[in-house]
Protein backbone atom coordinates (compact mmCIF):
# COMPACT_ATOMS: atom_id res chain seq x y z
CA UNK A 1 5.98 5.34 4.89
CA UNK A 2 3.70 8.12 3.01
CA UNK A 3 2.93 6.42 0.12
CA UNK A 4 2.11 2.76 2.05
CA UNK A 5 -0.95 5.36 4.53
CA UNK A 6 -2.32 6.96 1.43
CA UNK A 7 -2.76 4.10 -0.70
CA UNK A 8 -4.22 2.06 2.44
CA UNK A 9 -6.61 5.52 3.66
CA UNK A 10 -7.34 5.87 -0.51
CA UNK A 11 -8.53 1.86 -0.04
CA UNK A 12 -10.39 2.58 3.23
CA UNK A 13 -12.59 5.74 1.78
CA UNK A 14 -13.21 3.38 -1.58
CA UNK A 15 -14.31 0.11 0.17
CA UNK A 16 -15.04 0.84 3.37
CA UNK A 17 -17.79 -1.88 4.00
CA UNK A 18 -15.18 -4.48 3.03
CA UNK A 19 -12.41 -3.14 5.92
CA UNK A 20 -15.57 -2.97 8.50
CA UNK A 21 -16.22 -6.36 7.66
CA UNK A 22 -12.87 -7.83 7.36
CA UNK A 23 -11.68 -6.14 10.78
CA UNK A 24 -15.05 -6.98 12.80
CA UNK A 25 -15.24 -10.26 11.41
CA UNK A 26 -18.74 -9.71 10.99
CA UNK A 27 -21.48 -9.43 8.27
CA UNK A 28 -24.46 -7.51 10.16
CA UNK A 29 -23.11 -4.25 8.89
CA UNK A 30 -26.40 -1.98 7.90
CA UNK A 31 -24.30 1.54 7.07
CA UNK A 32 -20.52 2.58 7.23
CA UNK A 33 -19.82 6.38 6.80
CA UNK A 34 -16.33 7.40 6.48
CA UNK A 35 -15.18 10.22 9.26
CA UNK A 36 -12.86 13.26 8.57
CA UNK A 37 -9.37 12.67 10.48
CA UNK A 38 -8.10 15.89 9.08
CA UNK A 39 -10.23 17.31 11.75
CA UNK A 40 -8.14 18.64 14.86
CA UNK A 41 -9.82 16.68 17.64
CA UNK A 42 -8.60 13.56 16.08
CA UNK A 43 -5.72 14.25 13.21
CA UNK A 44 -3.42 11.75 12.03
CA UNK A 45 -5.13 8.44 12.58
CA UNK A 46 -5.00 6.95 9.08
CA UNK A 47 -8.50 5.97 9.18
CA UNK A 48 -12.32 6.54 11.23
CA UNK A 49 -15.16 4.90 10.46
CA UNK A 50 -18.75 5.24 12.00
CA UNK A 51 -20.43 1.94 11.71
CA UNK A 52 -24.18 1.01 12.27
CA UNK A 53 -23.88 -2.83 13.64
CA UNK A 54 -27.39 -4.65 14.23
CA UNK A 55 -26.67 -4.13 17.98
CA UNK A 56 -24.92 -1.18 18.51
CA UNK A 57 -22.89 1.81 16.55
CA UNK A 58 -19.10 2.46 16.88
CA UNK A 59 -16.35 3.46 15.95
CA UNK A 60 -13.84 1.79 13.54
CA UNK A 61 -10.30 2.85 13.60
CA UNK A 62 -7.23 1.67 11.60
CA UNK A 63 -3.79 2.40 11.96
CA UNK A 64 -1.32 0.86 9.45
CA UNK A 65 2.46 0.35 10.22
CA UNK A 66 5.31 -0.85 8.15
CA UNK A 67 7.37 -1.25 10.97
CA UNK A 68 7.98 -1.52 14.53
CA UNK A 69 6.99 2.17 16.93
CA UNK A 70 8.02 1.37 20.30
CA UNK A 71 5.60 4.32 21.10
CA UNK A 72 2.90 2.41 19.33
CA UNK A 73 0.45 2.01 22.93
CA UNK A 74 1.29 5.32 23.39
CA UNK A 75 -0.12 7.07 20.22
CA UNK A 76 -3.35 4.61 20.10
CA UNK A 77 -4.14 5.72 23.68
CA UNK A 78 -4.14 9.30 22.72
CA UNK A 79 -6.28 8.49 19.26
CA UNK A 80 -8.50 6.32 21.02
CA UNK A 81 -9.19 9.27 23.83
CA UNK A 82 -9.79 11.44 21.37
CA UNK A 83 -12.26 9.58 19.49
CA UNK A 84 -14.34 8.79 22.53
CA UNK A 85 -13.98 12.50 23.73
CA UNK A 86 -15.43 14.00 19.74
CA UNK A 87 -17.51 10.90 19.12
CA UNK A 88 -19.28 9.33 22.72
CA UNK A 89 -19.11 6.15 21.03
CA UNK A 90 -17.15 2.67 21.33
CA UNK A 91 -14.24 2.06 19.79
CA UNK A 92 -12.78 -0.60 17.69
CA UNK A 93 -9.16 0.34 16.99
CA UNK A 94 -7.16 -1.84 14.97
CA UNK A 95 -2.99 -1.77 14.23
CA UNK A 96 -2.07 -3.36 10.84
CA UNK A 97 0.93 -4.30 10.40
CA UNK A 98 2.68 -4.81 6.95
CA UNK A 99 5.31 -5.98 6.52
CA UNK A 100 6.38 -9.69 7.31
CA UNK A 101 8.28 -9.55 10.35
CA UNK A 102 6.73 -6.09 11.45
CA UNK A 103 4.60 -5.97 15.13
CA UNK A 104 5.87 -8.69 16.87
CA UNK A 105 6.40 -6.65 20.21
CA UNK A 106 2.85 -4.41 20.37
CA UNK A 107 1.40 -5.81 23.04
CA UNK A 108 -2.05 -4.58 21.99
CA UNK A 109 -2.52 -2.44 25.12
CA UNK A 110 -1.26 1.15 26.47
CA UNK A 111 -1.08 0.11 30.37
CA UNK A 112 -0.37 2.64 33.37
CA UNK A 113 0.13 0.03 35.91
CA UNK A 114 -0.14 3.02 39.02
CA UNK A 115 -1.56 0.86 42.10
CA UNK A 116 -4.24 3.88 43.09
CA UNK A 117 -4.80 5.20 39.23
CA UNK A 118 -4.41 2.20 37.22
CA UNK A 119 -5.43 2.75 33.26
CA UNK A 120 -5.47 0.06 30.27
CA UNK A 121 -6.92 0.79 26.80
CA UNK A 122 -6.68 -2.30 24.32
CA UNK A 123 -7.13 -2.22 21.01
CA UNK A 124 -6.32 -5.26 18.45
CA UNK A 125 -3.04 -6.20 16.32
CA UNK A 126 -3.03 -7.85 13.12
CA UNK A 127 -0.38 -8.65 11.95
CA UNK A 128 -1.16 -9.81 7.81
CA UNK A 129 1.89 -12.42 7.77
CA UNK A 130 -0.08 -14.70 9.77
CA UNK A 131 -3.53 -14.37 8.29
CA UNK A 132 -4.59 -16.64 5.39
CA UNK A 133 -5.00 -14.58 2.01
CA UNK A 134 -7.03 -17.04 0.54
CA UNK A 135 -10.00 -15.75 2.66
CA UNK A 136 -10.07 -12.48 0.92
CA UNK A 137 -9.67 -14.17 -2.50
CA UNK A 138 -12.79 -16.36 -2.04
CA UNK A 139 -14.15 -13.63 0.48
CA UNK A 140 -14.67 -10.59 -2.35
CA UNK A 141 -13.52 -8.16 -0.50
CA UNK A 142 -11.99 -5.94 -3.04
CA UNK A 143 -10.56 -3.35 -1.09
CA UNK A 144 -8.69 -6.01 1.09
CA UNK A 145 -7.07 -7.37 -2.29
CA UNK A 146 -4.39 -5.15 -2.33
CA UNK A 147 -2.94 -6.59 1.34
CA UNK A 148 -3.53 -10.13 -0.29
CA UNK A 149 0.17 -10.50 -1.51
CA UNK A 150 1.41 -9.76 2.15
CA UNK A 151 -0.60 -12.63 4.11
CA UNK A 152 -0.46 -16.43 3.94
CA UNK A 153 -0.43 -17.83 0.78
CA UNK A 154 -2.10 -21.01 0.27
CA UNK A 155 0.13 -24.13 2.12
CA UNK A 156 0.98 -25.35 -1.54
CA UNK A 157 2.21 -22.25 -3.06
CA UNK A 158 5.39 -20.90 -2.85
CA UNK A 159 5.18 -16.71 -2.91
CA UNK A 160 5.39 -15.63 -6.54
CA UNK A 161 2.66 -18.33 -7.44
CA UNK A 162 0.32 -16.06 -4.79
CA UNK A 163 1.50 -12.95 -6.33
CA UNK A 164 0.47 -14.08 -9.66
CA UNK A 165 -2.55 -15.18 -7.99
CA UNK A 166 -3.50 -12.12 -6.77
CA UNK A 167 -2.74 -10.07 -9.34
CA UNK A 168 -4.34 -12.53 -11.68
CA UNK A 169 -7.72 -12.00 -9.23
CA UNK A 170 -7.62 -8.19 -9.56
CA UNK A 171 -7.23 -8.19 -13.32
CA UNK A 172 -10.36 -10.01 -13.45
CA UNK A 173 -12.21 -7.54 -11.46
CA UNK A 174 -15.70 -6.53 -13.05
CA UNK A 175 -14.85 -2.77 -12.01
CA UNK A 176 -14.96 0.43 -13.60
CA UNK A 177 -11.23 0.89 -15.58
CA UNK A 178 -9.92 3.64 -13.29
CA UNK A 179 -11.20 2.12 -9.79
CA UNK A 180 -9.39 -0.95 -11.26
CA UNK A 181 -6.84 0.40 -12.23
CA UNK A 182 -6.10 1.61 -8.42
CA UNK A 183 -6.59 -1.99 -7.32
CA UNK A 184 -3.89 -3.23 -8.93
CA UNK A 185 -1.18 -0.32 -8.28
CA UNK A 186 -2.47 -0.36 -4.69
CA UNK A 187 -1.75 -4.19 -5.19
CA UNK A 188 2.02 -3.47 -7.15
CA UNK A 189 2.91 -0.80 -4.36
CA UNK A 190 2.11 -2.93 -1.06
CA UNK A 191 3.85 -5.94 -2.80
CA UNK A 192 6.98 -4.04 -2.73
CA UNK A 193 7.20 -4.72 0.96
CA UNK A 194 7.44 -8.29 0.93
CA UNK A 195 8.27 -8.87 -3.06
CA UNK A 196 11.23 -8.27 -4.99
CA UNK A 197 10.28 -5.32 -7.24
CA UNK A 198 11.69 -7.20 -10.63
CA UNK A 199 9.03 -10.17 -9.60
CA UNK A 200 6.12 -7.87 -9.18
CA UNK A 201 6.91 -5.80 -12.77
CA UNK A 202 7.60 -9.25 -14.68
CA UNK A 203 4.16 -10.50 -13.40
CA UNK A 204 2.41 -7.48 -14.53
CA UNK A 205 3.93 -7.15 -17.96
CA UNK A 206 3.39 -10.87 -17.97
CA UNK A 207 -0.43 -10.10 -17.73
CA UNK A 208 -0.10 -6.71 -19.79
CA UNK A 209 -1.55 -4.73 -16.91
CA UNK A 210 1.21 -1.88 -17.42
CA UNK A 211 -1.58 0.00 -19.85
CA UNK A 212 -3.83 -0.06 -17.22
CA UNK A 213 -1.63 0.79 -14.15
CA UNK A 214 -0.82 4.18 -16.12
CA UNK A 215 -4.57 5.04 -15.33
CA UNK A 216 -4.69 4.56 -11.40
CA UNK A 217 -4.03 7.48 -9.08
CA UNK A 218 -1.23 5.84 -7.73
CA UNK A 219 0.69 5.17 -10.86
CA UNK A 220 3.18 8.03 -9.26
CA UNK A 221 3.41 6.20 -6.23
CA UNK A 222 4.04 3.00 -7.97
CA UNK A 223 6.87 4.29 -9.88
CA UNK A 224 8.22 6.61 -6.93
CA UNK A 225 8.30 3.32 -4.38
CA UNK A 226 8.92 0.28 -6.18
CA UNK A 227 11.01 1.67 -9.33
CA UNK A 228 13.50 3.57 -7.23
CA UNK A 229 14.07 0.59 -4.93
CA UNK A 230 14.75 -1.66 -7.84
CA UNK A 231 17.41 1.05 -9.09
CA UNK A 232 19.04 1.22 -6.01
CA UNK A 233 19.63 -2.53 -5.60
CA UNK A 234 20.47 -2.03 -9.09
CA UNK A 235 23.10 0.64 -8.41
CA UNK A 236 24.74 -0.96 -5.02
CA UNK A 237 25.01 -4.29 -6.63
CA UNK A 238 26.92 -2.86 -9.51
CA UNK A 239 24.05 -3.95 -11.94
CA UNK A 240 23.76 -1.14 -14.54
CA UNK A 241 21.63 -3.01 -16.55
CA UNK A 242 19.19 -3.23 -13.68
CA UNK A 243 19.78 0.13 -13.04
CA UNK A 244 18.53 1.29 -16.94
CA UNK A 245 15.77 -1.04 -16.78
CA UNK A 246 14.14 0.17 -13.69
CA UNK A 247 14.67 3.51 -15.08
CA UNK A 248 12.41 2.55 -18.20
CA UNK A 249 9.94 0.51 -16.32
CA UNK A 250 9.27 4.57 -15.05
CA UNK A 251 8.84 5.70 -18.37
CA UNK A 252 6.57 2.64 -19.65
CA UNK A 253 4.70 2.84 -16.96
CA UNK A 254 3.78 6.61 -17.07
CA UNK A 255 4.21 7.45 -20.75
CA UNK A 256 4.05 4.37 -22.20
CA UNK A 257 7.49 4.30 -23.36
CA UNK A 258 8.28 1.38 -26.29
CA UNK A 259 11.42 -0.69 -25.93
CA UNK A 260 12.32 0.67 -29.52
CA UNK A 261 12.24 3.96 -29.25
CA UNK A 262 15.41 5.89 -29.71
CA UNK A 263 15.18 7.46 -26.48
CA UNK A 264 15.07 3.90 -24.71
CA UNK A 265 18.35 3.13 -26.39
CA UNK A 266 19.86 6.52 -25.98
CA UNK A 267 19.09 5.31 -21.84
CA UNK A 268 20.92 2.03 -22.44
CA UNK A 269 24.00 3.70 -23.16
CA UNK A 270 24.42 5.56 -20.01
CA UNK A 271 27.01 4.06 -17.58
CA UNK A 272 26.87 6.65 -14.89
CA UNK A 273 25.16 5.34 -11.71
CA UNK A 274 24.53 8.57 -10.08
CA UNK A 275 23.44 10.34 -13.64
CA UNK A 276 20.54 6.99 -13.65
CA UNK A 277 19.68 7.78 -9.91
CA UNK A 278 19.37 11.29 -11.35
CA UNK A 279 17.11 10.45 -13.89
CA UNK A 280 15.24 8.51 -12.21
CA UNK A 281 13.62 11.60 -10.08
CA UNK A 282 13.25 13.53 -13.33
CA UNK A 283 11.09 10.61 -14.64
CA UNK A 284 9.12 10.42 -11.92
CA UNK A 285 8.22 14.26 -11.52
CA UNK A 286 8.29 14.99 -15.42
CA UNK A 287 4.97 15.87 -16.83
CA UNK A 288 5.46 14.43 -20.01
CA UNK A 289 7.78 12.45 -22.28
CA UNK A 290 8.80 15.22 -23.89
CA UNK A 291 9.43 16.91 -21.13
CA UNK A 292 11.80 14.09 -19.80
CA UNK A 293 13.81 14.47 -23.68
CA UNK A 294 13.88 17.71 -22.98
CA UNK A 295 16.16 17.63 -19.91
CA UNK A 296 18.01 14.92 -21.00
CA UNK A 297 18.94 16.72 -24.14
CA UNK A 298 20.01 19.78 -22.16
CA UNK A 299 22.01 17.44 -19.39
CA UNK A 300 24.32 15.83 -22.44
């Protein structure tokens, strides 16, 4: 999905020493420079990186899925060509796959089994179920906190404990506000694919983060993705009270909206389900709080 490539390429362009070195599995990294894939030769990878080993330079590229593209070989033949054809260099390519039960049938190779023009071109699969997310905890690699949530948790922890973990280890960041900030709604937003979106929002008001998430450049993502989910389960499940709430976890968490305001209770007294659904894009797209009254006023 859109939001899951630009909060992973945002990540990537942020920290890119700490995918280089998390991918490679390696620490003898001397300089990383972050490639343009908006370029023609070699558009939509989600990610190129140019790194300077001790041994040798090459290319780093990452791909990240949410689920399962038959045509997966396929399209990392094609970028991997390309990059070899622009760059001259080796290639590292890498698929990540997100969600838990996501990449179980890439085989990790694009294979033209022709007995007189046989090609192969590998590249590796990780799938972040079955890594241990304690190793980026105690590893400091901040961009890779964000994924955390969505690997291993420790053997004696059942999954919210390692969400609260997590999100407990990004709080405590010693980052500037706003690159913070994007930490933990990168963190929020790639939760949602394993995490109940209630669980993630009760762990971050539980930590009074919500001030904070209002800063990040994702905040519209954050609301757009995991809100609307929660107010569709809300909506199918007959659960209008689930259905208002995710409504003004929106609000809160882009304008900052107080449980007593009027306009919070004048929400609480709407039954409609599609009229919530409704609302729930205006909130999202709405400038301003006022701007969200406004419409509502001229809806009733």
């Amino acid at each position: 999905m859109a939001e899951f490539d630009t909060i992973a390429k945002r990540l990537i362009q942020t920290h890119p020493t700490d995918f280089a070195r998390f991918a490679l599995q390696r620490d003898d990294i001397q300089r990383v420079e972050v490639l343009d894939t908006e370029q023609p030769s070699i558009r939509h990878t989600d990610s190129l990186l140019r790194v300077q080993l001790a041994d040798e330079e090459v290319l780093l590229l990452h791909e990240f899925q949410t689920t399962d593209d038959p045509a997966m070989p396929r399209r990392m033949a094609s970028y991997i060509g390309r990059c070899i054809e622009q760059y001259g260099l080796p290639v590292y390519a890498h698929v990540f796959y997100l969600r838990p039960n996501a990449g179980r049938r890439d085989p990790g190779y694009y294979l033209q089994a022709h007995p007189h023009y046989p090609v192969a071109i590998h590249y590796k699969v990780i799938r972040l179920r079955q890594l241990p997310g304690q190793a980026v905890l105690d590893g400091g690699l901040v961009g890779l906190l964000p994924f955390a949530p969505l690997m291993q948790p420790p053997a004696d922890q059942v999954k919210a404990a390692w969400l609260e973990q997590c999100i407990a280890r990004a709080a405590a960041l010693t980052l500037a506000r706003p690159d913070k900030a994007d930490v933990l709604a990168g963190l929020a937003i790639l939760s949602g694919l394993a995490y109940n979106p209630q669980t993630i929002t009760a762990i971050l008001s539980k930590e009074q983060l919500m001030d904070i998430l209002r800063e990040s450049s994702f905040a519209q993502y954050l609301t757009a993705s995991a809100r609307e989910e929660a107010l569709k389960q809300g909506i199918e499940q007959g659960g209008r009270e689930c259905a208002v709430e995710a409504l003004l976890d929106v609000l809160e968490i882009r304008f900052g909206l107080a449980a007593s305001d009027p306009l919070a209770a004048r929400l609480r007294a709407i039954n409609d389900g599609p009229r919530l659904k409704q609302l729930l894009r205006t909130a999202i797209q709405v400038p301003s709080l006022q701007a969200f009254s406004n419409l509502l006023d001229a809806d009733e």
